[in-house]
N, C-alpha and C. Protein backbone atom coordinates (compact mmCIF):
# COMPACT_ATOMS: atom_id res chain seq x y z
N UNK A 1 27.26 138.52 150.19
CA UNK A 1 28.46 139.00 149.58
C UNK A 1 29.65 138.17 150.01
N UNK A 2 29.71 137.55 151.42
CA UNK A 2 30.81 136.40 152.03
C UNK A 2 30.70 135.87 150.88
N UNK A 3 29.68 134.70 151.21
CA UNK A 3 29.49 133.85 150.16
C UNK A 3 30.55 133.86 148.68
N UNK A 4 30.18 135.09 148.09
CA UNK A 4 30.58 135.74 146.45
C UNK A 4 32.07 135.46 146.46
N UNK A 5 32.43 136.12 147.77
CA UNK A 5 33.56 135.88 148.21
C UNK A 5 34.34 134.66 147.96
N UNK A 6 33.77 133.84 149.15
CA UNK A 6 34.66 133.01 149.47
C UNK A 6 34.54 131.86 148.40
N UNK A 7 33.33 132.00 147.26
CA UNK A 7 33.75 131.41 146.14
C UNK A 7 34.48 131.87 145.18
N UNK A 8 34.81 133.14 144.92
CA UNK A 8 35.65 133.73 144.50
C UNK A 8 37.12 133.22 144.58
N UNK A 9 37.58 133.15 145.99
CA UNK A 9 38.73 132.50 146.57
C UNK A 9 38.99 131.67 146.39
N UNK A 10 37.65 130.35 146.61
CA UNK A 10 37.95 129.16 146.16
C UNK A 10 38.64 128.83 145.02
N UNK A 11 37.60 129.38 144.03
CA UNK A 11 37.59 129.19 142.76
C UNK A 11 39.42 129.72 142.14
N UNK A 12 40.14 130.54 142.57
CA UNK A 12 41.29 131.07 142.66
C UNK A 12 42.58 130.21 143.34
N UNK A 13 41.76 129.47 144.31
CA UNK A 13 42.67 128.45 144.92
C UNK A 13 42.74 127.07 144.03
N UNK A 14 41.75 126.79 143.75
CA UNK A 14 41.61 125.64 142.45
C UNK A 14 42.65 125.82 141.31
N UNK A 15 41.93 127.07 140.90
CA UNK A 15 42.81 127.59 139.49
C UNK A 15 44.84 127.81 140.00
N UNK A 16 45.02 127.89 141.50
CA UNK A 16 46.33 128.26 141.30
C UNK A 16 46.84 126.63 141.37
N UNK A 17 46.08 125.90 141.92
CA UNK A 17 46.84 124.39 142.61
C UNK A 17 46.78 123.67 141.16
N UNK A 18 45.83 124.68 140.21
CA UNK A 18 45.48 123.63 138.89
C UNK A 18 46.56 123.84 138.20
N UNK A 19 46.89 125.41 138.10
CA UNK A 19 48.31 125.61 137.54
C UNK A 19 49.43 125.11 137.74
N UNK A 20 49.87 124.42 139.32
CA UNK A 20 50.72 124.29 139.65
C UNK A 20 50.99 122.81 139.39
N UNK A 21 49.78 122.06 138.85
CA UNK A 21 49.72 120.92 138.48
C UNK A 21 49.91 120.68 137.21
N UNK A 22 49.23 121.60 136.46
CA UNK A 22 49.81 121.54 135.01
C UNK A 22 51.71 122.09 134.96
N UNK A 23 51.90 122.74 135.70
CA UNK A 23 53.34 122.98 135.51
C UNK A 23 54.11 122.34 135.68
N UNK A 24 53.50 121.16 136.78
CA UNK A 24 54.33 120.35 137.27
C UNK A 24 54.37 119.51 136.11
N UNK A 25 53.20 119.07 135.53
CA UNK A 25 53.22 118.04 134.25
C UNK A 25 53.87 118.98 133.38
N UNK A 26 53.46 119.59 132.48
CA UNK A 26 55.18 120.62 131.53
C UNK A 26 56.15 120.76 131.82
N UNK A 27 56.65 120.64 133.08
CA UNK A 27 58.04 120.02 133.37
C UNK A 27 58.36 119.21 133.11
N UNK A 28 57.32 117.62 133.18
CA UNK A 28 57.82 116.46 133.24
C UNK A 28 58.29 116.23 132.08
N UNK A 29 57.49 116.81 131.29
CA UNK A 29 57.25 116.30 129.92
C UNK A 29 58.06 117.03 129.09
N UNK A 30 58.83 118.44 129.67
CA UNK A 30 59.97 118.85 128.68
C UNK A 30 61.65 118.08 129.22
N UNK A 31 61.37 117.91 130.31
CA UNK A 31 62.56 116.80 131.37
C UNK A 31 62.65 115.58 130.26
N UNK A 32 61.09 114.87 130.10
CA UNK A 32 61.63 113.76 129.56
C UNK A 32 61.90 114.32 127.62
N UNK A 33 61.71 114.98 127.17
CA UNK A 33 61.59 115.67 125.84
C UNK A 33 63.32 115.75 125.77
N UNK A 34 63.52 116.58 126.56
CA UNK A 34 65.06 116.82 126.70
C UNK A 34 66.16 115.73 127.00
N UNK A 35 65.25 114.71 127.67
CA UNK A 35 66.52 113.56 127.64
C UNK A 35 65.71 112.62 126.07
N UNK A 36 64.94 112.93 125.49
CA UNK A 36 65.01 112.08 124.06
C UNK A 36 65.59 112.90 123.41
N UNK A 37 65.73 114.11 123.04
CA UNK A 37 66.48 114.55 122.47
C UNK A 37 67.54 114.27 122.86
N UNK A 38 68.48 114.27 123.59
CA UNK A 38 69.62 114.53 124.01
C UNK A 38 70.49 112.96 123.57
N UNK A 39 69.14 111.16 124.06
CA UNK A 39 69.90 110.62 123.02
C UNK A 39 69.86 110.27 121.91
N UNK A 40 68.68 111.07 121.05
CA UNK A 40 69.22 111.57 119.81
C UNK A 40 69.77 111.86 118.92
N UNK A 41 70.37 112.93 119.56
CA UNK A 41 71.58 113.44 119.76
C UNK A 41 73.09 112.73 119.80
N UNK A 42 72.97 111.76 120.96
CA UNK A 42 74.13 110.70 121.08
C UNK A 42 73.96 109.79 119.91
N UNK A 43 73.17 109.26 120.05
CA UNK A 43 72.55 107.96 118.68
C UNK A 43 73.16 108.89 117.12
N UNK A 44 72.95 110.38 116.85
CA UNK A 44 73.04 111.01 115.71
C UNK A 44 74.72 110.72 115.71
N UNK A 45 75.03 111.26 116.48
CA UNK A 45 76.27 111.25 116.46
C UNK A 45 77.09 110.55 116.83
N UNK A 46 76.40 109.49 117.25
CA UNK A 46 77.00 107.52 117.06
C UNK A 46 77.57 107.60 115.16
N UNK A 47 75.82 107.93 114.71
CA UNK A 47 75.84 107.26 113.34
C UNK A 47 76.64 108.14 112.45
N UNK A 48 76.86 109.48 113.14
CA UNK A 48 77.88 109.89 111.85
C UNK A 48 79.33 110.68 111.95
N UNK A 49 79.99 109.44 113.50
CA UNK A 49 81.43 109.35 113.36
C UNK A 49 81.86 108.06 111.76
N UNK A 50 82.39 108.64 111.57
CA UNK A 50 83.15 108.52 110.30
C UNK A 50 83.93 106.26 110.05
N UNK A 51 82.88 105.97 109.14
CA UNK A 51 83.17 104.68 108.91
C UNK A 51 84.93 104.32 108.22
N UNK A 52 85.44 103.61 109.26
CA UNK A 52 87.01 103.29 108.78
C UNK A 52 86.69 102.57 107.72
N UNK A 53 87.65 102.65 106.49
CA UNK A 53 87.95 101.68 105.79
C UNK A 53 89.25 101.09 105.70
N UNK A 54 89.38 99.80 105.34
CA UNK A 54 90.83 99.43 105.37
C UNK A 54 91.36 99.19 104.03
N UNK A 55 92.12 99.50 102.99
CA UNK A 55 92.12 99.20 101.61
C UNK A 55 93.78 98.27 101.82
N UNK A 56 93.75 97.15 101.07
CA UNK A 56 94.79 96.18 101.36
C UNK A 56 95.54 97.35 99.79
N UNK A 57 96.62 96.78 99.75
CA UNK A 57 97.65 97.06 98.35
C UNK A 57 96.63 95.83 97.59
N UNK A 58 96.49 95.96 96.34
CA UNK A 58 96.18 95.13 95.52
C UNK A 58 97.28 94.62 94.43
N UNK A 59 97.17 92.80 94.18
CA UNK A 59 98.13 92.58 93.56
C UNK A 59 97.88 92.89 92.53
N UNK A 60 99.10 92.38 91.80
CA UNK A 60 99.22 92.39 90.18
C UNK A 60 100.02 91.40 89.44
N UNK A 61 99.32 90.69 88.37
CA UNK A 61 99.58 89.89 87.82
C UNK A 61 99.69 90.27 86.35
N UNK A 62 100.88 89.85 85.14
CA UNK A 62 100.92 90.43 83.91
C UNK A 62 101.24 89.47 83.14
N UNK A 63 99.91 88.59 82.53
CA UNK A 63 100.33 87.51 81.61
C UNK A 63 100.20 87.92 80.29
N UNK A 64 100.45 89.21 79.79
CA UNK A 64 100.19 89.45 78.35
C UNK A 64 101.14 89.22 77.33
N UNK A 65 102.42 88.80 77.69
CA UNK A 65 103.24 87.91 76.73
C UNK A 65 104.13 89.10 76.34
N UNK A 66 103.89 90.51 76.61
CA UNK A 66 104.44 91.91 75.76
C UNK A 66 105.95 91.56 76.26
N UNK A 67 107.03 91.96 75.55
CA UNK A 67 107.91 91.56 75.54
C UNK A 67 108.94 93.00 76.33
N UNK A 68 108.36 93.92 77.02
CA UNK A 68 109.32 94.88 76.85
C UNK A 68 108.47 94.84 78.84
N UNK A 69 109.66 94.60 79.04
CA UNK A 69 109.84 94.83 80.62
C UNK A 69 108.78 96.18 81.31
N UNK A 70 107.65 95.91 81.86
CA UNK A 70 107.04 97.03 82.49
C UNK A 70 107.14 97.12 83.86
N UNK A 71 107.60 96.00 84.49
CA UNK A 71 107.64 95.99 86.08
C UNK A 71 107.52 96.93 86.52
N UNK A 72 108.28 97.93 86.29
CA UNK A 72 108.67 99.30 87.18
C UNK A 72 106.97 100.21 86.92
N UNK A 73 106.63 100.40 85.98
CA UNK A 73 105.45 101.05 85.15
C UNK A 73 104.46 100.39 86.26
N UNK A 74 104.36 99.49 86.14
CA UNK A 74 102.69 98.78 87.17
C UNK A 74 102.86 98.92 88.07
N UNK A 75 104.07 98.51 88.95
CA UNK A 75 104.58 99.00 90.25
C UNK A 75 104.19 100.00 90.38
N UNK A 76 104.54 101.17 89.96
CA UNK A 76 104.17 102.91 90.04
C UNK A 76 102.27 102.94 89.67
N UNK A 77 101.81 102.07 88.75
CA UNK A 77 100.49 102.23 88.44
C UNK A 77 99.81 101.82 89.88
N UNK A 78 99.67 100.39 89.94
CA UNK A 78 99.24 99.60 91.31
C UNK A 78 99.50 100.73 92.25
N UNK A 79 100.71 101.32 92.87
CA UNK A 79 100.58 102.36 93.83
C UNK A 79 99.84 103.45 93.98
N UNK A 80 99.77 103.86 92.63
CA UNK A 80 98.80 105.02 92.63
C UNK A 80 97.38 105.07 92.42
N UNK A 81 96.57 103.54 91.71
CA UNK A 81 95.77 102.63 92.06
C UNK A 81 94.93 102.93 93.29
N UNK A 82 96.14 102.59 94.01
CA UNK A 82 95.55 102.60 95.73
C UNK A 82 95.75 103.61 96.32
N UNK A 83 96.57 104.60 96.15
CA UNK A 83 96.34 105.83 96.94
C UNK A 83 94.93 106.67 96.23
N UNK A 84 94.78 106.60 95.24
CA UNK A 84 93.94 107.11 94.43
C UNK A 84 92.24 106.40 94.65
N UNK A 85 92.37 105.28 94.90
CA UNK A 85 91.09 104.34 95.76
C UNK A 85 91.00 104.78 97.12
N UNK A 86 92.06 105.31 97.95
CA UNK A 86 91.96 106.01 99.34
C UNK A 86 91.38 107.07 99.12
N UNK A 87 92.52 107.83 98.54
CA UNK A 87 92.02 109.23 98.44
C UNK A 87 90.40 109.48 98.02
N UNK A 88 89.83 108.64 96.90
CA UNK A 88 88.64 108.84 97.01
C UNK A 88 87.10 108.72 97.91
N UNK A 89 88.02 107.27 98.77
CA UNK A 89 86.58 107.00 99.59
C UNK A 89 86.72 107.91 100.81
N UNK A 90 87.76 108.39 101.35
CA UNK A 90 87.90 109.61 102.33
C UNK A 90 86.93 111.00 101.34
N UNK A 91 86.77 111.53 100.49
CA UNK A 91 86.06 112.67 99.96
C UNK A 91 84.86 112.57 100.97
N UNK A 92 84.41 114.00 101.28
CA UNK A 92 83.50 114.06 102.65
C UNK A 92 83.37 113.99 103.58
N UNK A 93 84.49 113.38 104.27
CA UNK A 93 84.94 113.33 105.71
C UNK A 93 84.14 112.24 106.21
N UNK A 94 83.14 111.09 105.70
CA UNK A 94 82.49 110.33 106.09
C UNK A 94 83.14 108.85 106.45
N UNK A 95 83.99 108.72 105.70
CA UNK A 95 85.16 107.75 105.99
C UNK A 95 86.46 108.36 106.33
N UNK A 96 87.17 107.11 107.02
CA UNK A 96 88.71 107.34 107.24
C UNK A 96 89.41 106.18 106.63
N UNK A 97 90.66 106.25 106.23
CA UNK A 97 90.96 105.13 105.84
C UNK A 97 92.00 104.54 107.00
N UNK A 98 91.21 103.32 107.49
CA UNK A 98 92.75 102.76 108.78
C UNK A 98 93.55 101.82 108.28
N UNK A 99 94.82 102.37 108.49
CA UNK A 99 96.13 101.62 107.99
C UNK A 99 96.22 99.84 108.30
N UNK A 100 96.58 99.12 107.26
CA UNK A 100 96.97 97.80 107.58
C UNK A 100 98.27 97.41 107.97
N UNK A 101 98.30 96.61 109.02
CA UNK A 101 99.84 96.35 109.33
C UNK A 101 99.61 94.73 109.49
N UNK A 102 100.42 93.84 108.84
CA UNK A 102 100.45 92.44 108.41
C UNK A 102 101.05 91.75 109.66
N UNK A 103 101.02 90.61 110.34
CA UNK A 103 102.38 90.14 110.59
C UNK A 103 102.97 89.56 109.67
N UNK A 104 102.53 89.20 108.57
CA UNK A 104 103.45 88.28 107.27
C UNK A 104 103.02 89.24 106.40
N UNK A 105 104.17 90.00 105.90
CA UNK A 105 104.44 90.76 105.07
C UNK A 105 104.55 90.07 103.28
N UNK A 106 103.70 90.21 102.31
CA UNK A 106 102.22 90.92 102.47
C UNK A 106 101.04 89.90 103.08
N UNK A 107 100.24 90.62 103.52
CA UNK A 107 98.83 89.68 104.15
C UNK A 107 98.29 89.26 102.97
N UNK A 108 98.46 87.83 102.45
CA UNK A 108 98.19 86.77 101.45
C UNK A 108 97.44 86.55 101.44
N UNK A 109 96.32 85.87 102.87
CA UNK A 109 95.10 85.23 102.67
C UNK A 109 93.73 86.23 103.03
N UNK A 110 92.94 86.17 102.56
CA UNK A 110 91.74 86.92 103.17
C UNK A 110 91.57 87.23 104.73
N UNK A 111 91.76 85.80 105.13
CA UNK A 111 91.87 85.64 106.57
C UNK A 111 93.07 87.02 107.27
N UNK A 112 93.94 86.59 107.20
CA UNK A 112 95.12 87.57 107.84
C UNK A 112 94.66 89.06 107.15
N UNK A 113 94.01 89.74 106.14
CA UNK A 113 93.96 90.83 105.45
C UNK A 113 92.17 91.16 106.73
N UNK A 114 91.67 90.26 107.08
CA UNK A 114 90.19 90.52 107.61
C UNK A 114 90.67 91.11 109.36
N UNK A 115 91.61 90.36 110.01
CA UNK A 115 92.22 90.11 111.32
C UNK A 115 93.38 91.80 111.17
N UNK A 116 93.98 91.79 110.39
CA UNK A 116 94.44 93.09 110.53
C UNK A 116 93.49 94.47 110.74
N UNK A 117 92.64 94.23 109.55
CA UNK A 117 91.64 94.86 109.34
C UNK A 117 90.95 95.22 110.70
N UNK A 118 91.05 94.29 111.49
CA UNK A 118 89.77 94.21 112.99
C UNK A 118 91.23 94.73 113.94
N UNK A 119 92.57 94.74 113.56
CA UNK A 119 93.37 95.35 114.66
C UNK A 119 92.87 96.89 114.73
N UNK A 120 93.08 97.09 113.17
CA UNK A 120 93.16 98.84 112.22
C UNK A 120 91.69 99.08 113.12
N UNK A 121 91.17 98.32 113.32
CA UNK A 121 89.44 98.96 113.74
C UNK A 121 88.45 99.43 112.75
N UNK A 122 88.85 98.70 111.35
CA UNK A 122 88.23 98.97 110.58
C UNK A 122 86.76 98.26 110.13
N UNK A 123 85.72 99.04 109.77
CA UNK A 123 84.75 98.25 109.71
C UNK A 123 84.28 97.84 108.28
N UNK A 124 84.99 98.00 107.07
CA UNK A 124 85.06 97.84 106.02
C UNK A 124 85.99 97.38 105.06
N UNK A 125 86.98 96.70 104.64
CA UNK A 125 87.90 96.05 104.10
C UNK A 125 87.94 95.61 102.37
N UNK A 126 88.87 96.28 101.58
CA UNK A 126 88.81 96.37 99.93
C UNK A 126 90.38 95.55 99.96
N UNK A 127 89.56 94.87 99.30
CA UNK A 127 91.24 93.83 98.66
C UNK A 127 91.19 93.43 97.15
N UNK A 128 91.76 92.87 96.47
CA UNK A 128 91.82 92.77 95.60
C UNK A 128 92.92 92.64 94.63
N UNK A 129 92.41 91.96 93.21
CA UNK A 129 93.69 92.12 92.54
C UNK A 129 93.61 92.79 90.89
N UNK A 130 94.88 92.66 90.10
CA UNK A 130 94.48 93.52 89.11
C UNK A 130 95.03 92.30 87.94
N UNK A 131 94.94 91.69 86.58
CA UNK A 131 95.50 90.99 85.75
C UNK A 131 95.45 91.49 84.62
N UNK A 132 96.49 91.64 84.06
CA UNK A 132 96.70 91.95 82.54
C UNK A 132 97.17 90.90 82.01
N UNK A 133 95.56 90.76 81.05
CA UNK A 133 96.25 89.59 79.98
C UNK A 133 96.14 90.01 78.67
N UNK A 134 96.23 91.08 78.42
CA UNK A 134 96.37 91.40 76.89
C UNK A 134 96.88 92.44 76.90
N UNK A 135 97.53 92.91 75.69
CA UNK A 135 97.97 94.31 75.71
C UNK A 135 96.48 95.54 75.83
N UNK A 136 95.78 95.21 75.44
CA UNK A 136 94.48 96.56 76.11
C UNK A 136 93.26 96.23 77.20
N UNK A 137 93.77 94.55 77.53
CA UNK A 137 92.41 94.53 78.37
C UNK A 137 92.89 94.11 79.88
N UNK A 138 92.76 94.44 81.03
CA UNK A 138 93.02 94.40 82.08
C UNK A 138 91.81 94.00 82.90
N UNK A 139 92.12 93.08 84.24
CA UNK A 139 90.69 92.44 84.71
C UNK A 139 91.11 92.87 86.23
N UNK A 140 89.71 93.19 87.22
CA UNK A 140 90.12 93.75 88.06
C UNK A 140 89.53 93.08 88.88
N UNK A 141 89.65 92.32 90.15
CA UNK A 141 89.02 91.42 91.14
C UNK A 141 88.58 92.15 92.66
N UNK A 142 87.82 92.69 92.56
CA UNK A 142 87.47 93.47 93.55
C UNK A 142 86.69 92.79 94.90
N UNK A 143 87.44 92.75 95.97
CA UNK A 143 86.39 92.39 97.45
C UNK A 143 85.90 93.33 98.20
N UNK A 144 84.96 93.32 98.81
CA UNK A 144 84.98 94.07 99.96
C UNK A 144 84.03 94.02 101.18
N UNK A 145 84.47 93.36 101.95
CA UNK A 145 83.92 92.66 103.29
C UNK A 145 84.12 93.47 104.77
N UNK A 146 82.79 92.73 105.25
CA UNK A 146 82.53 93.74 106.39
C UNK A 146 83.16 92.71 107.39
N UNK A 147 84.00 93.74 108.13
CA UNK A 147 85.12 92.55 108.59
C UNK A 147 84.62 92.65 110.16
N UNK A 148 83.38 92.89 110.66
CA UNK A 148 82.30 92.19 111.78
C UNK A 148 82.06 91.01 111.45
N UNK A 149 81.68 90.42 110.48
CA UNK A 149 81.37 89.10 110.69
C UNK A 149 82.18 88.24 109.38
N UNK A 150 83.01 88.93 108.90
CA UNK A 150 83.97 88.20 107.96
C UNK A 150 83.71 88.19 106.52
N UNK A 151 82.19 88.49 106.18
CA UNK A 151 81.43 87.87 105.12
C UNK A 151 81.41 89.43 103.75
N UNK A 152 81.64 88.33 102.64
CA UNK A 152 81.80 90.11 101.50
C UNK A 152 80.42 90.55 101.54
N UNK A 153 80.68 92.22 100.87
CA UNK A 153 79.26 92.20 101.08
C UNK A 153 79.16 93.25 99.74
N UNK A 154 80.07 92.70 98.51
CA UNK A 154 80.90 93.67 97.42
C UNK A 154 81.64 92.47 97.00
N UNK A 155 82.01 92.04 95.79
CA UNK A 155 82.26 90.96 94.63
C UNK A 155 82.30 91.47 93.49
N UNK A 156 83.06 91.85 92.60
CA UNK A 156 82.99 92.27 91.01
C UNK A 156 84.31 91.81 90.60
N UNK A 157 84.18 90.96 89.45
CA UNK A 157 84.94 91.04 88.31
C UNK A 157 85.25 92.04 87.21
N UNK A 158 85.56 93.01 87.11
CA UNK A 158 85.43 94.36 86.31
C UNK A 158 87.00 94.26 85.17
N UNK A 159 86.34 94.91 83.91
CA UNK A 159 87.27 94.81 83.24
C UNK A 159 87.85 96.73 82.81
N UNK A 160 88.87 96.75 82.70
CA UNK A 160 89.33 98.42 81.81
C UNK A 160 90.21 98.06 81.07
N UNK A 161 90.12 98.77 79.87
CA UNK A 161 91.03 98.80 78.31
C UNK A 161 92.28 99.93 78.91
N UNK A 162 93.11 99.24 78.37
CA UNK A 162 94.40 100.27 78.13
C UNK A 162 95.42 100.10 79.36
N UNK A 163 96.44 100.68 79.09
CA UNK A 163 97.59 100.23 80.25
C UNK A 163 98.71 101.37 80.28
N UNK A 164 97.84 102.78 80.38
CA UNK A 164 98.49 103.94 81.02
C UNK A 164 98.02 104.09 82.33
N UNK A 165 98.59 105.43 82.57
CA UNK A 165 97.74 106.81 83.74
C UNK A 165 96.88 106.13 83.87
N UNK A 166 96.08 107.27 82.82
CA UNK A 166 95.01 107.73 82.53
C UNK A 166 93.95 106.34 82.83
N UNK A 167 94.32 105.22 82.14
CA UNK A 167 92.95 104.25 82.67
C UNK A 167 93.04 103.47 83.98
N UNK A 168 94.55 103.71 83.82
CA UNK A 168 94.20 103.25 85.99
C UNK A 168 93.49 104.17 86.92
N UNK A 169 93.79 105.22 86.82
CA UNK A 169 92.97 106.37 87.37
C UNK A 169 91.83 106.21 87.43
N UNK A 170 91.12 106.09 86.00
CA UNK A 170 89.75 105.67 85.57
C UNK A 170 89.33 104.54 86.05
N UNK A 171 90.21 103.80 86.12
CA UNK A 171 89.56 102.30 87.08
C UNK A 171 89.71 102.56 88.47
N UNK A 172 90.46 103.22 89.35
CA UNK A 172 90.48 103.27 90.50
C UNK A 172 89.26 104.25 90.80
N UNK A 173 89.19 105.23 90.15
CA UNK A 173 87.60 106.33 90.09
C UNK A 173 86.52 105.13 90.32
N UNK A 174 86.23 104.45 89.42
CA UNK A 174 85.19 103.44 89.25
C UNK A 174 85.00 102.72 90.23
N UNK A 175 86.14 102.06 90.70
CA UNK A 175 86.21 101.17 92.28
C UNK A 175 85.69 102.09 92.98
N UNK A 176 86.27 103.32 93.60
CA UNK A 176 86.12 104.14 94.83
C UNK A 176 84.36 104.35 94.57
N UNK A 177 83.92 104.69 93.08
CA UNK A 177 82.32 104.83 92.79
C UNK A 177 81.55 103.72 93.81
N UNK A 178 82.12 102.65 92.86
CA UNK A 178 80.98 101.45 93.59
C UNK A 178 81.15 101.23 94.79
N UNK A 179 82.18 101.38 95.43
CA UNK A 179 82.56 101.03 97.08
C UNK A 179 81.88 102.03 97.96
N UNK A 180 81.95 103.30 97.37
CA UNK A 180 81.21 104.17 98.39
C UNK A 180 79.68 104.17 98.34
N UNK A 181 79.33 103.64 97.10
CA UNK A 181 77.96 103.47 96.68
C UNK A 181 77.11 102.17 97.72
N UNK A 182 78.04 100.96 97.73
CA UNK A 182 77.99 100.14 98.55
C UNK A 182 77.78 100.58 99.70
N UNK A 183 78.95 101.58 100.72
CA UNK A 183 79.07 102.12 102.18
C UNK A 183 77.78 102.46 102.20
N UNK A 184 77.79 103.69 101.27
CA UNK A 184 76.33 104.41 101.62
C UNK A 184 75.08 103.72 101.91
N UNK A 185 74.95 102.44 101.14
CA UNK A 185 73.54 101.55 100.84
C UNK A 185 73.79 100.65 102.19
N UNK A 186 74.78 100.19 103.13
CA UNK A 186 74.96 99.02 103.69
C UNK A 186 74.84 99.48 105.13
């Protein structure tokens, strides 16, 4: 009956040191579980603080020969152009847009518009220009470069009819389309 015993015991002493060995390993292994999650976690939420963009003013050029002074009209269009190209790529909170500040007022060359861009901390950069050469057809020169390594990574020549509101709106809709379409894919 010792005997029965003291294998009994044994067998109880095994099973507790076995437990205490497996526990020790399920610790390890939720210790290290918990630090992959955790940078995960950091890495997740690396990737979805919010991509700056920098949108330059875009020029404007009006060779359509029309004889009745619009300056003031495109001026007001072009402005709202670009607030309206902001306002859209901010929708979702996934972008921000960071402000450009020139030292040569306006930033002319790509170069000086890329270098501001990297003051702003921006990692995305839309420049561009707008030309009207006819009374209904307007041409729109769109960039947009990843201003890490300088290089575009977004190029369109795009054209819109008409020379109200209403189709600048519609062209600035269209820009903000493809640009965020771009962010998203790049």
């Amino acid at each position: 009956m010792d005997g029965l015993r003291d294998r009994i015991a044994g067998a109880r002493h095994k099973a507790t040191r076995g437990a205490t060995r497996t526990s020790a390993i399920l610790a390890r292994w939720t210790l290290i579980a918990f630090a992959l999650a955790s940078s995960d976690s950091a890495v997740a939420a690396e990737r979805s603080d919010p991509t700056a963009v920098a949108v330059a003013e875009f020029s404007y050029v009006d060779t359509s020969g029309e004889e009745r002074d619009q300056r003031a009209d495109h001026a007001a269009r072009i402005a709202a152009f670009s607030e309206t190209l902001r306002a859209s790529l901010t929708d979702g909170g996934s972008r921000v847009v960071a402000p450009l500040t020139c030292r040569e007022v306006p930033c002319s060359t790509p170069e000086s518009l890329i270098e501001s861009a990297r003051q702003a901390r921006a990692r995305i950069l839309i420049y561009g220009g707008i030309h009207k050469m006819s009374t209904l057809v307007q041409w729109e020169q769109l960039n947009v470069v990843d201003v890490d390594d300088g290089k575009p990574v977004l190029t369109r020549l795009l054209t819109f009819r008409g020379d109200n509101d209403e189709a600048w709106r519609k062209a600035a809709l269209y820009t903000a389309n493809l640009v965020n379409e771009m962010i998203s894919a790049h």
